[in-house]
N, C-alpha and C. Protein backbone atom coordinates (compact mmCIF):
# COMPACT_ATOMS: atom_id res chain seq x y z
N UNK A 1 -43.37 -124.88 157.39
CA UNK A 1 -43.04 -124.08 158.56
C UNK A 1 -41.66 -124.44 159.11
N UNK A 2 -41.48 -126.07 159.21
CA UNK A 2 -40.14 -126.16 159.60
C UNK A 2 -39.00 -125.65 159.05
N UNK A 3 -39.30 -125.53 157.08
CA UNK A 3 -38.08 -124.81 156.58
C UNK A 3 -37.84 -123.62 157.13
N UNK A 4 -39.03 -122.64 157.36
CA UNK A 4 -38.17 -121.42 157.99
C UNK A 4 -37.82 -121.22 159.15
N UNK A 5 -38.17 -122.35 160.27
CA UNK A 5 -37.85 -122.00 161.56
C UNK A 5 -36.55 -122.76 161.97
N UNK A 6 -35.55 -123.50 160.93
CA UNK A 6 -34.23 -123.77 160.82
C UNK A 6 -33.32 -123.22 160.64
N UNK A 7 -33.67 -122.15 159.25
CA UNK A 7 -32.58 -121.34 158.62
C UNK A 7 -32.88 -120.22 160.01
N UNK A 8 -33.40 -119.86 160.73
CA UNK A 8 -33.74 -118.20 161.54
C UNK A 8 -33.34 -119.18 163.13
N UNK A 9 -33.48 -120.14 163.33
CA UNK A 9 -32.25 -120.75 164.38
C UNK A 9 -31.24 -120.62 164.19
N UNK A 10 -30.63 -120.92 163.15
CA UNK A 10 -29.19 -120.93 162.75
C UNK A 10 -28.75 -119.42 162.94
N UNK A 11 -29.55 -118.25 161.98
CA UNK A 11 -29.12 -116.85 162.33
C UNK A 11 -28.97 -116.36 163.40
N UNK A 12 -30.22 -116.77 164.68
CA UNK A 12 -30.13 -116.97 166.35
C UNK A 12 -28.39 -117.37 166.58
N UNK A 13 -28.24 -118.69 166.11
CA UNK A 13 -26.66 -119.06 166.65
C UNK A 13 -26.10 -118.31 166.14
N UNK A 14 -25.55 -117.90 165.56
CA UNK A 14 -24.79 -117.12 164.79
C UNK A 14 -24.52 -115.65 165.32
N UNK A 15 -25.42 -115.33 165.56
CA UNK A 15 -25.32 -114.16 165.54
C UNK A 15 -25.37 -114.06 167.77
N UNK A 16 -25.57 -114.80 168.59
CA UNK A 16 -24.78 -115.11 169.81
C UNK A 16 -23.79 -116.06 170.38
N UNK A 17 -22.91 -116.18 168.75
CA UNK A 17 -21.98 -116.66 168.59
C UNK A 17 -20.82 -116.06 168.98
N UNK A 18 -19.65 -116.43 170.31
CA UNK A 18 -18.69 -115.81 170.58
C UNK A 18 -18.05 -114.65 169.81
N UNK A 19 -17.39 -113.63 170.26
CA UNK A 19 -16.89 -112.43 169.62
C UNK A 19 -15.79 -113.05 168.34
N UNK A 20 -15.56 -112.70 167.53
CA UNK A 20 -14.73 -112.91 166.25
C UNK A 20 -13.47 -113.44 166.63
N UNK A 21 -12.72 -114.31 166.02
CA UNK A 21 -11.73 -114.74 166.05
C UNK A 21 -10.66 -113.76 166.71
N UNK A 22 -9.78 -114.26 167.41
CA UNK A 22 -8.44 -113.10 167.18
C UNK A 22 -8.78 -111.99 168.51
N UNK A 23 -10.19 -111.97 168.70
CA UNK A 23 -10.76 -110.84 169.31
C UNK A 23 -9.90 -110.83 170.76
N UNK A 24 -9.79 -111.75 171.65
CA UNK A 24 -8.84 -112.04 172.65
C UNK A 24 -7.73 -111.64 172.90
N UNK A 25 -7.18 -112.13 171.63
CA UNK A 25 -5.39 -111.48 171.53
C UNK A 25 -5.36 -110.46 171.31
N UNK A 26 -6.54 -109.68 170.48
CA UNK A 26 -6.18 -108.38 170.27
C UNK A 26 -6.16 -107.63 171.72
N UNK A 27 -7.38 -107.56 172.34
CA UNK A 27 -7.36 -107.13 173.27
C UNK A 27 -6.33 -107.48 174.49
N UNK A 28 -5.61 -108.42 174.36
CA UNK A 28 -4.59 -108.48 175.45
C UNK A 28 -3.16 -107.94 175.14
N UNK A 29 -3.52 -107.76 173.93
CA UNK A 29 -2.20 -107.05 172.92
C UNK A 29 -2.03 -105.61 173.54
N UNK A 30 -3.21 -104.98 173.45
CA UNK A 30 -3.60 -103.10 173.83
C UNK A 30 -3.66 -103.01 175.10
N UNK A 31 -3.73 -104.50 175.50
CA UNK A 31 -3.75 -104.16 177.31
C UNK A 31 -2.02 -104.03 177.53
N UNK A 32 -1.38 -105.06 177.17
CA UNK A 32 -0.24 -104.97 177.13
C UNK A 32 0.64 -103.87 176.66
N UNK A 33 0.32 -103.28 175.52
CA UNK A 33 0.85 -101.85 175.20
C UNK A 33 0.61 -100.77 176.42
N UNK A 34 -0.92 -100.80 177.07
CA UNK A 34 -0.53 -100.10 178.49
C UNK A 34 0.26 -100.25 179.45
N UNK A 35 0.72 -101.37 179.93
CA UNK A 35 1.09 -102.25 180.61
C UNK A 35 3.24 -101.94 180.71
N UNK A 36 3.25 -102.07 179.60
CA UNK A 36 4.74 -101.31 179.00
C UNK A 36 4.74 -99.87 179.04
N UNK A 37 3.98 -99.30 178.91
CA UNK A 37 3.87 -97.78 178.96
C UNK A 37 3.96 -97.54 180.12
N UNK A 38 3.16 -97.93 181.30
CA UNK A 38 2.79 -97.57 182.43
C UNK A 38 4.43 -97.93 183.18
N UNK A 39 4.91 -99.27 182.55
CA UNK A 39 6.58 -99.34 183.13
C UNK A 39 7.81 -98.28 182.83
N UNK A 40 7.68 -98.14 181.54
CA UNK A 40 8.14 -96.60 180.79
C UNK A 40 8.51 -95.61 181.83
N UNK A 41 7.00 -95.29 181.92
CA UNK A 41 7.15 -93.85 182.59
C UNK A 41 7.62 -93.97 184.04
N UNK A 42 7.47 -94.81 184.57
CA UNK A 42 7.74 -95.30 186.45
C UNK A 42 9.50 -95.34 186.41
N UNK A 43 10.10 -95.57 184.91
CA UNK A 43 11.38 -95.54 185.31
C UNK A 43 12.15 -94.23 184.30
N UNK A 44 10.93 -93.17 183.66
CA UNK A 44 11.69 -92.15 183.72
C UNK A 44 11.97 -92.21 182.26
N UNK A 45 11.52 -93.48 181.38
CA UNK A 45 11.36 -93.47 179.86
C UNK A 45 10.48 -92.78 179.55
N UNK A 46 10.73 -91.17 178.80
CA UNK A 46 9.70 -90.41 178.04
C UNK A 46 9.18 -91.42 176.65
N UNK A 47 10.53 -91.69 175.91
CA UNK A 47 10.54 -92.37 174.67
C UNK A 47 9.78 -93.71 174.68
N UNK A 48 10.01 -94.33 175.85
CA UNK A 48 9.52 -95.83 175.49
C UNK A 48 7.82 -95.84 175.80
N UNK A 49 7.69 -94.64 176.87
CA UNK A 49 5.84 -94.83 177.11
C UNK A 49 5.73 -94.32 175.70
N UNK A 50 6.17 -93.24 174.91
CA UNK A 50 5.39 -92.96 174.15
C UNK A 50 5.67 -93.80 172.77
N UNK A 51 5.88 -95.07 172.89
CA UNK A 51 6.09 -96.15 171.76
C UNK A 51 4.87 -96.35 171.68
N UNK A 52 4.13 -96.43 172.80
CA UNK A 52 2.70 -96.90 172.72
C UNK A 52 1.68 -96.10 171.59
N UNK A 53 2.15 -95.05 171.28
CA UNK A 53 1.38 -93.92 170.81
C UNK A 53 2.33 -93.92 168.97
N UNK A 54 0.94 -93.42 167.98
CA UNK A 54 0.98 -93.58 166.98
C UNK A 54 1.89 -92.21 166.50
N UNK A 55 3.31 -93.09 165.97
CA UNK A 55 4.15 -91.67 165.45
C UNK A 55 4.13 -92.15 163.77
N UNK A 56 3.87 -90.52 162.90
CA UNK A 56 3.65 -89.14 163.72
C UNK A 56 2.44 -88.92 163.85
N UNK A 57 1.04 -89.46 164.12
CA UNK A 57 -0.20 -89.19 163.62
C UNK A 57 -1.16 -88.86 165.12
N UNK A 58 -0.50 -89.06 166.36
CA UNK A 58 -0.95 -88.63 167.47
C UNK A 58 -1.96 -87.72 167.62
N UNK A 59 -3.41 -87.76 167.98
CA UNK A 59 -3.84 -87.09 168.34
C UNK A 59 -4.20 -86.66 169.95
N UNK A 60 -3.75 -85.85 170.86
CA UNK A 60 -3.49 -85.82 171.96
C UNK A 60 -4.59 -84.84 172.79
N UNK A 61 -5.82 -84.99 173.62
CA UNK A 61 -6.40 -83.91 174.25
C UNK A 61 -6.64 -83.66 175.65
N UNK A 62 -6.46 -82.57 175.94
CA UNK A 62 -5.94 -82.21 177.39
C UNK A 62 -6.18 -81.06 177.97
N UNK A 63 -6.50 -81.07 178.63
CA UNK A 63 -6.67 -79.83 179.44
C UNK A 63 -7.28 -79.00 178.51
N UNK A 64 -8.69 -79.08 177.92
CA UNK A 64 -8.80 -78.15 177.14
C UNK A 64 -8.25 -77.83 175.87
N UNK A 65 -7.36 -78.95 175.38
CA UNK A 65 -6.22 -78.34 173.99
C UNK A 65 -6.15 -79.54 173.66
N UNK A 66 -5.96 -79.25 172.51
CA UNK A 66 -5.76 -80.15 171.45
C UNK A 66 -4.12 -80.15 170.87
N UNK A 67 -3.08 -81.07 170.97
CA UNK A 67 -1.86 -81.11 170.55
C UNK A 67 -2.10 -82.36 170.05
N UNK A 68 -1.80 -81.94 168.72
CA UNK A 68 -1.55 -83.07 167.48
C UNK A 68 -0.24 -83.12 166.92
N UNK A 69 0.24 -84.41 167.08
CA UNK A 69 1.72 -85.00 166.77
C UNK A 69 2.30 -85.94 168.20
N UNK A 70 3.14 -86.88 167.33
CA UNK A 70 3.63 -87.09 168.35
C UNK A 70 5.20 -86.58 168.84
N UNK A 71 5.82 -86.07 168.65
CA UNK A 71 6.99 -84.98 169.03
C UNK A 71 6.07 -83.80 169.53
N UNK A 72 5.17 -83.47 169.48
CA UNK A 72 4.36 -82.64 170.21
C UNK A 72 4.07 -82.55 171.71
N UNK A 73 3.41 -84.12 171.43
CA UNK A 73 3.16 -84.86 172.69
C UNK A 73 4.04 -85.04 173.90
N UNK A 74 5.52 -85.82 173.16
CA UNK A 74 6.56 -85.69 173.76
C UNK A 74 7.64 -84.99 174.60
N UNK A 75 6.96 -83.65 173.99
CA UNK A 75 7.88 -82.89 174.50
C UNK A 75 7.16 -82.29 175.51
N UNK A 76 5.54 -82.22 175.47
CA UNK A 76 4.69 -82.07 176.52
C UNK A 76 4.96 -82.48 178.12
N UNK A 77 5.32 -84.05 177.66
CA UNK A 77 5.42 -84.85 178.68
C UNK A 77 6.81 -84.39 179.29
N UNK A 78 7.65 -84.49 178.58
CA UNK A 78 9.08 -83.91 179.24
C UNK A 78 9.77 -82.96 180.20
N UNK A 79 8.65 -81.96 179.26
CA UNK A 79 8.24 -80.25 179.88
C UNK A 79 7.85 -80.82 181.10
N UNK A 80 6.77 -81.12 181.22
CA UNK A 80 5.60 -80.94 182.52
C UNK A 80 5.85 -82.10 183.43
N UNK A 81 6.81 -82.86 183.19
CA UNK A 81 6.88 -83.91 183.81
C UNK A 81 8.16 -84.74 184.09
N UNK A 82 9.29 -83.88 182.90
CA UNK A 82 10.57 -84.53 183.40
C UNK A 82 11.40 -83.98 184.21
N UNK A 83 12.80 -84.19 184.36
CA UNK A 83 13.80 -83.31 185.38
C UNK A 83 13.96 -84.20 186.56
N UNK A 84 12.83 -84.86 187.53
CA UNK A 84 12.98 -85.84 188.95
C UNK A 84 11.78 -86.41 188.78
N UNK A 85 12.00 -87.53 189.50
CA UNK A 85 11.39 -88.97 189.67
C UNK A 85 10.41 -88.35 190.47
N UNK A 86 10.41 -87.02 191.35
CA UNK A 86 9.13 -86.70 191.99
C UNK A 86 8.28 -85.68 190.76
N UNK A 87 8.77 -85.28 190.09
CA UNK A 87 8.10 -84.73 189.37
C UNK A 87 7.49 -85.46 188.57
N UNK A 88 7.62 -86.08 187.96
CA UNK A 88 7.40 -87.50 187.24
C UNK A 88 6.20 -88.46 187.69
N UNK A 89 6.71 -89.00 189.14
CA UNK A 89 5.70 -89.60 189.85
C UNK A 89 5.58 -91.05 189.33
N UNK A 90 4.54 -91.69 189.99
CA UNK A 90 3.93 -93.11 189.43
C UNK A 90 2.63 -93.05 189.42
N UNK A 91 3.19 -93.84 188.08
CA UNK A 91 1.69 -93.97 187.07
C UNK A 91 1.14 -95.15 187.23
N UNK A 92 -0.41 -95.22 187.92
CA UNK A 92 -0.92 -96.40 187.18
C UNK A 92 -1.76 -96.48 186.51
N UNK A 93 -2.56 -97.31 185.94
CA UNK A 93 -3.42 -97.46 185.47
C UNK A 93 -4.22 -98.83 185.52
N UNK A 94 -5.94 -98.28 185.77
CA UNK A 94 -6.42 -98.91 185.92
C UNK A 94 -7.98 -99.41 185.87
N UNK A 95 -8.73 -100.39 185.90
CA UNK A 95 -10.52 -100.30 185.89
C UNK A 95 -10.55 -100.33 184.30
N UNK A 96 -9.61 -100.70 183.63
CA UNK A 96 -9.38 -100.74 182.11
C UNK A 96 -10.61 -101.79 181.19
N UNK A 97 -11.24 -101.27 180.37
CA UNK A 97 -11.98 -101.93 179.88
C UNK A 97 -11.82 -101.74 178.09
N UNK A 98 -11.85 -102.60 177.47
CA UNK A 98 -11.57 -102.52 176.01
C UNK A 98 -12.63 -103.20 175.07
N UNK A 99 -13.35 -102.12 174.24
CA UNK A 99 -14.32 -102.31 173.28
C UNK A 99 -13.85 -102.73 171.79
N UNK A 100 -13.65 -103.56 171.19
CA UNK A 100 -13.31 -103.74 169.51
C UNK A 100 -14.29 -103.14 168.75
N UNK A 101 -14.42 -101.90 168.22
CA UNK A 101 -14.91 -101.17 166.85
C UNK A 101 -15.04 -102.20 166.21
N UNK A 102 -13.48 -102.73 165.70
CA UNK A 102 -13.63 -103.17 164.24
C UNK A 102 -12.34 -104.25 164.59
N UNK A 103 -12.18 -104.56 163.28
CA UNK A 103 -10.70 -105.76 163.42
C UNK A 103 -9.43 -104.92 163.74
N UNK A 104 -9.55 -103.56 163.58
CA UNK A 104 -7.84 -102.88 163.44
C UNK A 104 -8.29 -101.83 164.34
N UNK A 105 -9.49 -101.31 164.79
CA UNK A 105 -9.66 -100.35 165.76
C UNK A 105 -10.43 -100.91 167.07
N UNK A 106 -9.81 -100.02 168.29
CA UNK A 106 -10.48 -100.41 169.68
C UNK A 106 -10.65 -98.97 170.46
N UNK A 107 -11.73 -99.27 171.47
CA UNK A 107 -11.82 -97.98 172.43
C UNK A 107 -11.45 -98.47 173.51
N UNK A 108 -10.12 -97.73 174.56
CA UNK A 108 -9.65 -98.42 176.00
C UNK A 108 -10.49 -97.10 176.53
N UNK A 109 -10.98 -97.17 177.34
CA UNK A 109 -11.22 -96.55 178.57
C UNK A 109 -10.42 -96.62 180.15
N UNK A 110 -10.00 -95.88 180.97
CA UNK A 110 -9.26 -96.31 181.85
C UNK A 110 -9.19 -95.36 182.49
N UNK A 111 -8.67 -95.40 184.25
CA UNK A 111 -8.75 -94.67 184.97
C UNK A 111 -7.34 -94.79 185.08
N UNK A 112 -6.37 -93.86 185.91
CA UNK A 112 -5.43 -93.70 186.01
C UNK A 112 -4.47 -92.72 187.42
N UNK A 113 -3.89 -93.16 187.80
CA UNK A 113 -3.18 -92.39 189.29
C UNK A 113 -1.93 -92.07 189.11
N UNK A 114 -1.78 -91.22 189.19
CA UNK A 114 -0.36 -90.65 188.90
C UNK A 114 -0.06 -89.88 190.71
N UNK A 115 1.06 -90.98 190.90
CA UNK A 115 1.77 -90.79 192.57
C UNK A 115 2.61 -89.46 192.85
N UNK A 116 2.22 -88.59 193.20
CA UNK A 116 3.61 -87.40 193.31
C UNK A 116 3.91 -86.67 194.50
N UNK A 117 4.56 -86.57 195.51
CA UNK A 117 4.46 -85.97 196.54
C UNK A 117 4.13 -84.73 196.84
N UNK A 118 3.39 -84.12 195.97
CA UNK A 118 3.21 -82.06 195.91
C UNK A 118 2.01 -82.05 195.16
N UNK A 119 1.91 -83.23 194.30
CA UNK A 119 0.68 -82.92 193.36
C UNK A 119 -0.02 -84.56 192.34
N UNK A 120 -0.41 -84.90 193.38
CA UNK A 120 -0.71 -86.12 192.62
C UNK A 120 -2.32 -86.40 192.11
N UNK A 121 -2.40 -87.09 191.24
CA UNK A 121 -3.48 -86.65 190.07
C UNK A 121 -4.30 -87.84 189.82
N UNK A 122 -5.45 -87.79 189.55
CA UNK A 122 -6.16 -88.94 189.55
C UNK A 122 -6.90 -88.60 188.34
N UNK A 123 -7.33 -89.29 186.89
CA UNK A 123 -8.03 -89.09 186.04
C UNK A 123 -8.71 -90.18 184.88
N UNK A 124 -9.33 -90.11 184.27
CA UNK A 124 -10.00 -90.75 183.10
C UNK A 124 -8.95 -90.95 181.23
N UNK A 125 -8.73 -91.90 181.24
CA UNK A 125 -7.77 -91.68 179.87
C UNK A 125 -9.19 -91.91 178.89
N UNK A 126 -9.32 -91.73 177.86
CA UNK A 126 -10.00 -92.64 176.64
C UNK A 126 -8.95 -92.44 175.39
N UNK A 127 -9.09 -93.95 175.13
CA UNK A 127 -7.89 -93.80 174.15
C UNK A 127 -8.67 -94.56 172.81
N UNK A 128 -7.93 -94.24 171.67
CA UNK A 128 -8.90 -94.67 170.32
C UNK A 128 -7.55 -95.80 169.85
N UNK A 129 -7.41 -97.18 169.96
CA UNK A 129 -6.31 -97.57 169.40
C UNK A 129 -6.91 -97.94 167.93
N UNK A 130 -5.81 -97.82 167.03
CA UNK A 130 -5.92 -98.74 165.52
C UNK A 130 -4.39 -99.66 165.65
N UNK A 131 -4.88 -100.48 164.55
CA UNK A 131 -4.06 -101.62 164.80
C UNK A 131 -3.19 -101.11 162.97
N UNK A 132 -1.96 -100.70 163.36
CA UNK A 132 -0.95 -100.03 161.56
C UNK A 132 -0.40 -100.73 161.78
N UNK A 133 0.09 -101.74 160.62
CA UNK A 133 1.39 -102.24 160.37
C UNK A 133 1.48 -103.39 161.31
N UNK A 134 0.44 -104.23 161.64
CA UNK A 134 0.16 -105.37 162.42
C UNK A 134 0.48 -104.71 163.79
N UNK A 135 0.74 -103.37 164.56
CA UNK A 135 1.05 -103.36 165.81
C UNK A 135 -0.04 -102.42 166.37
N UNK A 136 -0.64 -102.32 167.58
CA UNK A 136 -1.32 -101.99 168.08
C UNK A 136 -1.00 -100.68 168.76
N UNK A 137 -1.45 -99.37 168.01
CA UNK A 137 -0.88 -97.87 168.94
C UNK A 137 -2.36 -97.17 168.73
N UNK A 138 -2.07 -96.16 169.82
CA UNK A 138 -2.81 -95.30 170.48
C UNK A 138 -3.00 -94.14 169.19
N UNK A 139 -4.20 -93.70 168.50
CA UNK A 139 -4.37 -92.89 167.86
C UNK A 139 -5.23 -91.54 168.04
N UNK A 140 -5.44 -91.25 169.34
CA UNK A 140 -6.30 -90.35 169.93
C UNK A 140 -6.52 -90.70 171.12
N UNK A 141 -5.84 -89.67 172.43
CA UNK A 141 -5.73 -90.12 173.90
C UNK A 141 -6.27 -89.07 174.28
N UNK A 142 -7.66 -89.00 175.27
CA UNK A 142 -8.09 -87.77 175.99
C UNK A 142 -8.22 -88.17 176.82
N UNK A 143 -7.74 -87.09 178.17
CA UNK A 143 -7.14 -86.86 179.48
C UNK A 143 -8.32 -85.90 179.65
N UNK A 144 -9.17 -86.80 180.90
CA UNK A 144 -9.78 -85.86 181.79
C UNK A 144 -9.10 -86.01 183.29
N UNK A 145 -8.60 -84.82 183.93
CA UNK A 145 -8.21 -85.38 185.03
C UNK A 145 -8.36 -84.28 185.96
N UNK A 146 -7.75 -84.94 187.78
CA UNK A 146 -8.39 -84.08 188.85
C UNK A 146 -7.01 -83.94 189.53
N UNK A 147 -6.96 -83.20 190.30
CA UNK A 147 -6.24 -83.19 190.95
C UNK A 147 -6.10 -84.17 192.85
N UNK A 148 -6.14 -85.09 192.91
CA UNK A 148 -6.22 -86.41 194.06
C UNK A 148 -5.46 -85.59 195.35
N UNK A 149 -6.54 -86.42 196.66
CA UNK A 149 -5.46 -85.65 197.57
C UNK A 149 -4.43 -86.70 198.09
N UNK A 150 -3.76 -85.68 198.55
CA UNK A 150 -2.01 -86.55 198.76
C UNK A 150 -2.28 -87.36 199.73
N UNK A 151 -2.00 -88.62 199.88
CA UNK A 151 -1.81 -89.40 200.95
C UNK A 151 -1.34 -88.67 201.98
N UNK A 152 -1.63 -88.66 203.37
CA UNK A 152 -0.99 -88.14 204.46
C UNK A 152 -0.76 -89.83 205.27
């Protein structure tokens, strides 16, 4: 009896054995890729938030639509969002929580506020990261969002 109630302890440890090696850094890695993004856009970098995001393999969903690419994406953001710092607004993000799939894929979930004096927006990101080429980018970002009321 004791032989089998050793080897099926051990599987017990094992198996509520801390999350996988590496698992830490990864996740502070993808937090950090938000983290730079979210600085990006506050100073008016289209290009550098969207470093965060997988070029060219972007999958982007929004409002109902689906825009795949990332020069797609980009120019989305530019359109609808460049020209002035009020149009633009500030972004944060936040309530961020990060699931590891696998060793090279993660799910961020996150809420997000975008500051604008005419139209400022409050919404849900879910983002699918994989980890290409040892760096950590965004491979599918869906945007549910509301429209927030303006600070008075």
């Amino acid at each position: 009896m004791m032989r089998l109630i050793a080897p099926l302890f051990a599987l017990a440890l094992l198996a509520a054995a801390p999350a996988r090696a590496g698992e830490a850094e990864d996740k502070a890695a993808i937090l950090n890729v938000i983290a730079t993004m979210e600085q990006a856009w506050n100073h008016g970098d289209f290009a550098g938030y969207m470093a965060g995001f997988w070029n060219p393999g972007v999958v982007f969903v929004s409002g109902g639509k689906i825009q795949a690419g990332w020069q797609g994406t980009l120019d989305h953001y530019v359109r609808d969002y460049g020209g002035s710092p009020e149009k633009r607004g500030n972004l944060h993000f936040y309530d961020m929580t990060v699931d590891m799939l696998a060793p090279d894929a993660a799910l961020l979930i996150s809420h997000y506020h975008l500051e604008r004096p005419d139209h400022p927006q409050e919404g849900i990101n879910t983002r699918l990261f994989r980890k290409i080429d040892g760096r950590w980018v965004i491979a599918m970002n869906h945007v549910s969002s509301y429209e927030a009321h303006a600070a008075k």
